[in-house]
C-alpha atoms as a PDB file:
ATOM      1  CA  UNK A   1      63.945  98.406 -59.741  1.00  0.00           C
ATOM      2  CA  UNK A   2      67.349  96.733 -59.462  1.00  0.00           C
ATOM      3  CA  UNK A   3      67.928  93.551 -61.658  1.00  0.00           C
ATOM      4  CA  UNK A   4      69.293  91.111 -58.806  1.00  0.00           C
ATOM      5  CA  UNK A   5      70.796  87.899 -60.390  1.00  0.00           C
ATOM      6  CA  UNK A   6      70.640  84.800 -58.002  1.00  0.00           C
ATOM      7  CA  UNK A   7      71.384  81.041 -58.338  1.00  0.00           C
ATOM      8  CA  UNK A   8      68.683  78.987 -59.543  1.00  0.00           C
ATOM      9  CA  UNK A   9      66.765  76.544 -57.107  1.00  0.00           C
ATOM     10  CA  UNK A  10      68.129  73.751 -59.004  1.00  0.00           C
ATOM     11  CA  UNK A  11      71.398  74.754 -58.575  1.00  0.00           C
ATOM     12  CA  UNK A  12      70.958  75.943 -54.691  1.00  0.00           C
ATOM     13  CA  UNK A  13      69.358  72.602 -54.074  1.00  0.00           C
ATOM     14  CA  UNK A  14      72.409  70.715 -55.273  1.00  0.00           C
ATOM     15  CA  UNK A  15      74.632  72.690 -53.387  1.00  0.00           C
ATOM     16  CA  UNK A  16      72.966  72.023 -50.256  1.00  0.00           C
ATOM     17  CA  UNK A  17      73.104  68.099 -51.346  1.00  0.00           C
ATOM     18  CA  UNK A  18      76.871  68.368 -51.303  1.00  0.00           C
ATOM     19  CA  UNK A  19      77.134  70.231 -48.202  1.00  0.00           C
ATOM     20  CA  UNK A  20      75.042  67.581 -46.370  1.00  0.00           C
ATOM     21  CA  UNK A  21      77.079  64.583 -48.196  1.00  0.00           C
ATOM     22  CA  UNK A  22      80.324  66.605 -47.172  1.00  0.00           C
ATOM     23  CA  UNK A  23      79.001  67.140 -43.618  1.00  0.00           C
ATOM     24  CA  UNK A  24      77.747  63.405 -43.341  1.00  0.00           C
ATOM     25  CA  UNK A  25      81.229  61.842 -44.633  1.00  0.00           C
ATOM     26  CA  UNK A  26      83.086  63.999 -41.796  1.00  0.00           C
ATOM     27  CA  UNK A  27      80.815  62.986 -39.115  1.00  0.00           C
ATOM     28  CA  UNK A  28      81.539  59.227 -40.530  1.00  0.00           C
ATOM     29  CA  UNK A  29      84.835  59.361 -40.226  1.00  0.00           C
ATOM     30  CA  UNK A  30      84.981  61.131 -36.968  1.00  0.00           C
ATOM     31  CA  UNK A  31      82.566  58.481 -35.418  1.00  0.00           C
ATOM     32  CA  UNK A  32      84.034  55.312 -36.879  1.00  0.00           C
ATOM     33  CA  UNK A  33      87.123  55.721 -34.479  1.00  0.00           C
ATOM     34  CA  UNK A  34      84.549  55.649 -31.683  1.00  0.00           C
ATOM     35  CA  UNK A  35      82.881  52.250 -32.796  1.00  0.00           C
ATOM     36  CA  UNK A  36      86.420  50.677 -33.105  1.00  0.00           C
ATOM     37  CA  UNK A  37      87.765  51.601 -29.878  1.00  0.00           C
ATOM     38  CA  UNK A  38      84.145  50.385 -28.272  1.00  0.00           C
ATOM     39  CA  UNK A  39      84.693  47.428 -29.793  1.00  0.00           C
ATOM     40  CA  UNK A  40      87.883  47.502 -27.917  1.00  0.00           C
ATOM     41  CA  UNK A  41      90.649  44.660 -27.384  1.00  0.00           C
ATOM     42  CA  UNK A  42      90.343  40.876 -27.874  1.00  0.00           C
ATOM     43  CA  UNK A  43      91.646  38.436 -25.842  1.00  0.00           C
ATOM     44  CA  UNK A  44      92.599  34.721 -27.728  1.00  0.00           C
ATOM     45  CA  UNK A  45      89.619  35.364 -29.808  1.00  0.00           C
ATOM     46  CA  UNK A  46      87.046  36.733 -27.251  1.00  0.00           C
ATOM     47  CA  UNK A  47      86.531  40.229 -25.950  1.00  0.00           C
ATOM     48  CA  UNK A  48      89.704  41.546 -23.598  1.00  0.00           C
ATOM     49  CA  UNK A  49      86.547  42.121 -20.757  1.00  0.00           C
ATOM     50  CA  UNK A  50      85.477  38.996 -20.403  1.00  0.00           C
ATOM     51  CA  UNK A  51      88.532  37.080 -20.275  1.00  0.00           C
ATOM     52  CA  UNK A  52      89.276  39.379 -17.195  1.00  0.00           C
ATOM     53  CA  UNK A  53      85.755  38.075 -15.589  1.00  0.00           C
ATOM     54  CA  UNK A  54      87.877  34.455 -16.041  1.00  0.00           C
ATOM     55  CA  UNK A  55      91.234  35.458 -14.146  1.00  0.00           C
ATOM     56  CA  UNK A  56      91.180  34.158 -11.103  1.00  0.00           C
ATOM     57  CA  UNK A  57      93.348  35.241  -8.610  1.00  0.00           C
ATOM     58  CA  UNK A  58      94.382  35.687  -4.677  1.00  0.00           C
ATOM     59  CA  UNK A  59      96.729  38.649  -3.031  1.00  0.00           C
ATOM     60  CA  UNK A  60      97.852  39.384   0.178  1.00  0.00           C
ATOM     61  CA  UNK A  61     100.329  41.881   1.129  1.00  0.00           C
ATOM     62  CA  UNK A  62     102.749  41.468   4.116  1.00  0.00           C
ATOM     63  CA  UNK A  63     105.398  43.922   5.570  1.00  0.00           C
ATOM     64  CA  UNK A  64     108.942  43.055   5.865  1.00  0.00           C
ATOM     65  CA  UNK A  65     109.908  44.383   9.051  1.00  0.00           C
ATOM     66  CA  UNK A  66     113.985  43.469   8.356  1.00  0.00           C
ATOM     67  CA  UNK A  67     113.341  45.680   5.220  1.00  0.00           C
ATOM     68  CA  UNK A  68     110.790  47.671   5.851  1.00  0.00           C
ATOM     69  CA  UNK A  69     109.127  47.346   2.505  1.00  0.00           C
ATOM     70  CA  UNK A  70     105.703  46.089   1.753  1.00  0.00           C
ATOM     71  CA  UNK A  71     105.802  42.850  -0.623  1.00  0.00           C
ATOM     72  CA  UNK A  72     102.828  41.770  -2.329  1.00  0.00           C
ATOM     73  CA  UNK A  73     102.072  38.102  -3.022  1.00  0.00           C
ATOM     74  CA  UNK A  74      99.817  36.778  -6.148  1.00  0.00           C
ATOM     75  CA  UNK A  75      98.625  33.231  -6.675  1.00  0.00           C
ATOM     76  CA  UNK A  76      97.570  33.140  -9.738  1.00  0.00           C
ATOM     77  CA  UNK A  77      94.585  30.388 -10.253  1.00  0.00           C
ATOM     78  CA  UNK A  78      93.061  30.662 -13.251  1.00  0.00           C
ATOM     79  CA  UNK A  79      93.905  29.721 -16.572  1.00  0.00           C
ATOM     80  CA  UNK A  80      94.760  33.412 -18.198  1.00  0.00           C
ATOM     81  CA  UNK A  81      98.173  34.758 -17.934  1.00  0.00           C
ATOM     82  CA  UNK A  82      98.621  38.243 -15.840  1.00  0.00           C
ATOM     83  CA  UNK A  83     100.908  40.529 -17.264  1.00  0.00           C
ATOM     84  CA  UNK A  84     100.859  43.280 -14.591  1.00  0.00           C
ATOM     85  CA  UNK A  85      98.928  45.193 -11.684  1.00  0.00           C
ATOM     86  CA  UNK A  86      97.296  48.603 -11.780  1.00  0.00           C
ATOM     87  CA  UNK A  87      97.524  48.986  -7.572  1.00  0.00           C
ATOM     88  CA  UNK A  88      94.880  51.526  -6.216  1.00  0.00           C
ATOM     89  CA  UNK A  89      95.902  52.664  -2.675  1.00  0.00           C
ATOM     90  CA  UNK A  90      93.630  54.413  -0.789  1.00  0.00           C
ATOM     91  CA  UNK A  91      93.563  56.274   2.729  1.00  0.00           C
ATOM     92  CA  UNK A  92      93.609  59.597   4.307  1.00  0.00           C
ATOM     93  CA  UNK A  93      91.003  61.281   1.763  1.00  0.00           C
ATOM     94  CA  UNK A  94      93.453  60.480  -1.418  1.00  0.00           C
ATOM     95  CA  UNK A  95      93.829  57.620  -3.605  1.00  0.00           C
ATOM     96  CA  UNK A  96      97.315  56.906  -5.073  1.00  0.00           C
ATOM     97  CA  UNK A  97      97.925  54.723  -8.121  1.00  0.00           C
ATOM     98  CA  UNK A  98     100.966  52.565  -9.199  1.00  0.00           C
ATOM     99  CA  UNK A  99     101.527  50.275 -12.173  1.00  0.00           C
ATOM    100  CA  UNK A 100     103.452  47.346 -12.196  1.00  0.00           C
ATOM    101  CA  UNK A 101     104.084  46.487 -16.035  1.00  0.00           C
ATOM    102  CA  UNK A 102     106.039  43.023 -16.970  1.00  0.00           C
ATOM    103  CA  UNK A 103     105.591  41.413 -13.625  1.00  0.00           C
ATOM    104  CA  UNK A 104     104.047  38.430 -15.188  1.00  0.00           C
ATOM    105  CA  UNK A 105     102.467  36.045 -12.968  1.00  0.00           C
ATOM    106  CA  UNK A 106     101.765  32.827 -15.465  1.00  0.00           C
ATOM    107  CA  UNK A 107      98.498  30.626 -15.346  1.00  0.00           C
ATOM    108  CA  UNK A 108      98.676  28.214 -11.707  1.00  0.00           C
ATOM    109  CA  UNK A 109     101.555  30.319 -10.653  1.00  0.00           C
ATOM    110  CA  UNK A 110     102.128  32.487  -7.848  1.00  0.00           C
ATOM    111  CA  UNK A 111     104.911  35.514  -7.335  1.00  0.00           C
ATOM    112  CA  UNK A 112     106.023  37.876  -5.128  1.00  0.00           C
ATOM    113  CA  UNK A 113     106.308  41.197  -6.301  1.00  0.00           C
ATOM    114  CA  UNK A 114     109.389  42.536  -3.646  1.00  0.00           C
ATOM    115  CA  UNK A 115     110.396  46.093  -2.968  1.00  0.00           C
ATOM    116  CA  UNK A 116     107.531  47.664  -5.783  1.00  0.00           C
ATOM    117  CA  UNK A 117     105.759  49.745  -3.449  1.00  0.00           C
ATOM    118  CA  UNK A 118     107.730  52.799  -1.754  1.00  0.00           C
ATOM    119  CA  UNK A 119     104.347  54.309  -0.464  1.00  0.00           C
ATOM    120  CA  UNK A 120     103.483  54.238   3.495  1.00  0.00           C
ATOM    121  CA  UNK A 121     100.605  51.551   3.812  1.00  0.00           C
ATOM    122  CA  UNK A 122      99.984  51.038   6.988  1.00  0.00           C
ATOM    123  CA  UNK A 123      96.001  51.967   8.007  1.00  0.00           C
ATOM    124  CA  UNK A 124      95.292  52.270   4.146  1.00  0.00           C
ATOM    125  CA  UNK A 125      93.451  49.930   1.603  1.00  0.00           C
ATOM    126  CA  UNK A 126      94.478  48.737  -1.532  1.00  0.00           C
ATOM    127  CA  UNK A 127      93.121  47.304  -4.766  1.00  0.00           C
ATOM    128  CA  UNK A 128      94.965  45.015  -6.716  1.00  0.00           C
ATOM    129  CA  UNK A 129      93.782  45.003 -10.710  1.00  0.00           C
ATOM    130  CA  UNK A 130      95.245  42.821 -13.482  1.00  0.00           C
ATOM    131  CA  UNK A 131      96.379  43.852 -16.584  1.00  0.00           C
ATOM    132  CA  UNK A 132      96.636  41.280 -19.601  1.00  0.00           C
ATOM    133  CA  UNK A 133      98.171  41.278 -22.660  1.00  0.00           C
ATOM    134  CA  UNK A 134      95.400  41.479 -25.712  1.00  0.00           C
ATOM    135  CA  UNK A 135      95.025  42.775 -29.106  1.00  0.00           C
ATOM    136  CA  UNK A 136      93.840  45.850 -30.426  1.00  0.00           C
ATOM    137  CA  UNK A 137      92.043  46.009 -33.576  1.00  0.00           C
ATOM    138  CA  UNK A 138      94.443  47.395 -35.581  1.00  0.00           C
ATOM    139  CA  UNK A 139      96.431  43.883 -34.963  1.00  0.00           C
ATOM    140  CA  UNK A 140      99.002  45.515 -32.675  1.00  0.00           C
ATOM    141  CA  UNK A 141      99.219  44.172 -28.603  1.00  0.00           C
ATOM    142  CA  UNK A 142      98.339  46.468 -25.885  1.00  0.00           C
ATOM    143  CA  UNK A 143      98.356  46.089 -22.028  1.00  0.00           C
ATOM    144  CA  UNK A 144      94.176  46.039 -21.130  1.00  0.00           C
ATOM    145  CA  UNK A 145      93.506  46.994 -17.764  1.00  0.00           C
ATOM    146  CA  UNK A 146      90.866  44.807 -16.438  1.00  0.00           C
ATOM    147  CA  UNK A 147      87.808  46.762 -14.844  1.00  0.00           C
ATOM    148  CA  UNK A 148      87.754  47.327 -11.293  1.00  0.00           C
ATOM    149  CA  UNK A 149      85.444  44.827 -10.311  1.00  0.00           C
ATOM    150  CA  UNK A 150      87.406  42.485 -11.157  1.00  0.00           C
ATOM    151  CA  UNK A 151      90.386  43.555  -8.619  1.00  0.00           C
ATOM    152  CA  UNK A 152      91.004  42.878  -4.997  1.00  0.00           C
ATOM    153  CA  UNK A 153      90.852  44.426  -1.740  1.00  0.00           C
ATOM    154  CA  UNK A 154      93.254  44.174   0.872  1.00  0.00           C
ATOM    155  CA  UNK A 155      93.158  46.307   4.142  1.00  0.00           C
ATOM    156  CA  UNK A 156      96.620  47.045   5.410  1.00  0.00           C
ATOM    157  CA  UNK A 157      96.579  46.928   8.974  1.00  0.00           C
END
C-alpha cells in the first residue's frame, strides 16, 4: 500500500469557503454596473423616462421646393426643454436613422430645423424622438434618448 497524503477536510472545506466568497465578490461587482445603469438617468430629480412621458410636442415636415430640402418644424408645448431629435425614416424595406444633437427647441418654443436631412423622403415615414439633457449617476450629463413611444409620426407624401 502507498501512503497518499491529502489535505484535511477542515482545511478543504475552508478552501472551498474562499473560492465561493472569491466567486461571489466577482459576480458582485460585475452585476452592480447592471443595477446602476437600470437605474439609469434622472431628469430635475425624477427618472430621465418619465419626464419624456411629460414633453409635449408637435412636428410636421414640409419640402422646400426653391431648395429642394426637407425642413422639419417643432413646436415645442410642454414644459421640458428638447435638446435634440433621434429621426427614424422608414420606407422601401429599410429604416435609416439620423441624429440631430444641440438643436435645442426650449419649453413653449417652436424651431425649424433647415437643411438637416439630405435623405430622399418622399413616399417614406418618419419618426421624430426627443432627446433631453439628464444626469447619469455618476453626476456627469448625458443626452437620454426618449423611448419610441414617445416620438411622432409623420407620413411624407
Amino acid at each position: 500500500m502507498q501512503n497518499k497524503k491529502a489535505i484535511s477536510p477542515v482545511i478543504g472545506a475552508l478552501l472551498l469557503v474562499v473560492l465561493v466568497v472569491v466567486i461571489g465578490g466577482i459576480v458582485f461587482l460585475w452585476g452592480r454596473g447592471f443595477v446602476e445603469n437600470a437605474r439609469g438617468a434622472d431628469f430635475e430629480g425624477e427618472p430621465a423616462e418619465r419626464a419624456c412621458e411629460r414633453i409635449k410636442f408637435e412636428a410636421g415636415i414640409f419640402y422646400d421646393e426653391g431648395s429642394g430640402d426637407y425642413n422639419v418644424e417643432i413646436n415645442n408645448q410642454g414644459d421640458i426643454d428638447i435638446y435634440g431629435f433621434k429621426i427614424l425614416i422608414e420606407g422601401d424595406g429599410k429604416t435609416d436613422s439620423l441624429e440631430l444633437l444641440d438643436e435645442n427647441v426650449l419649453a413653449g418654443q417652436a424651431k425649424g430645423l433647415k437643411n438637416r436631412i439630405e435623405i430622399d423622403l418622399s413616399g417614406r415615414e418618419i419618426e421624430i424622438i426627443p432627446l433631453i439633457v439628464a444626469e447619469a449617476s455618476n453626476g456627469a450629463d448625458i443626452v437620454f434618448h426618449c423611448p419610441e413611444i414617445h416620438g411622432k409620426k409623420i407620413a411624407v407624401v
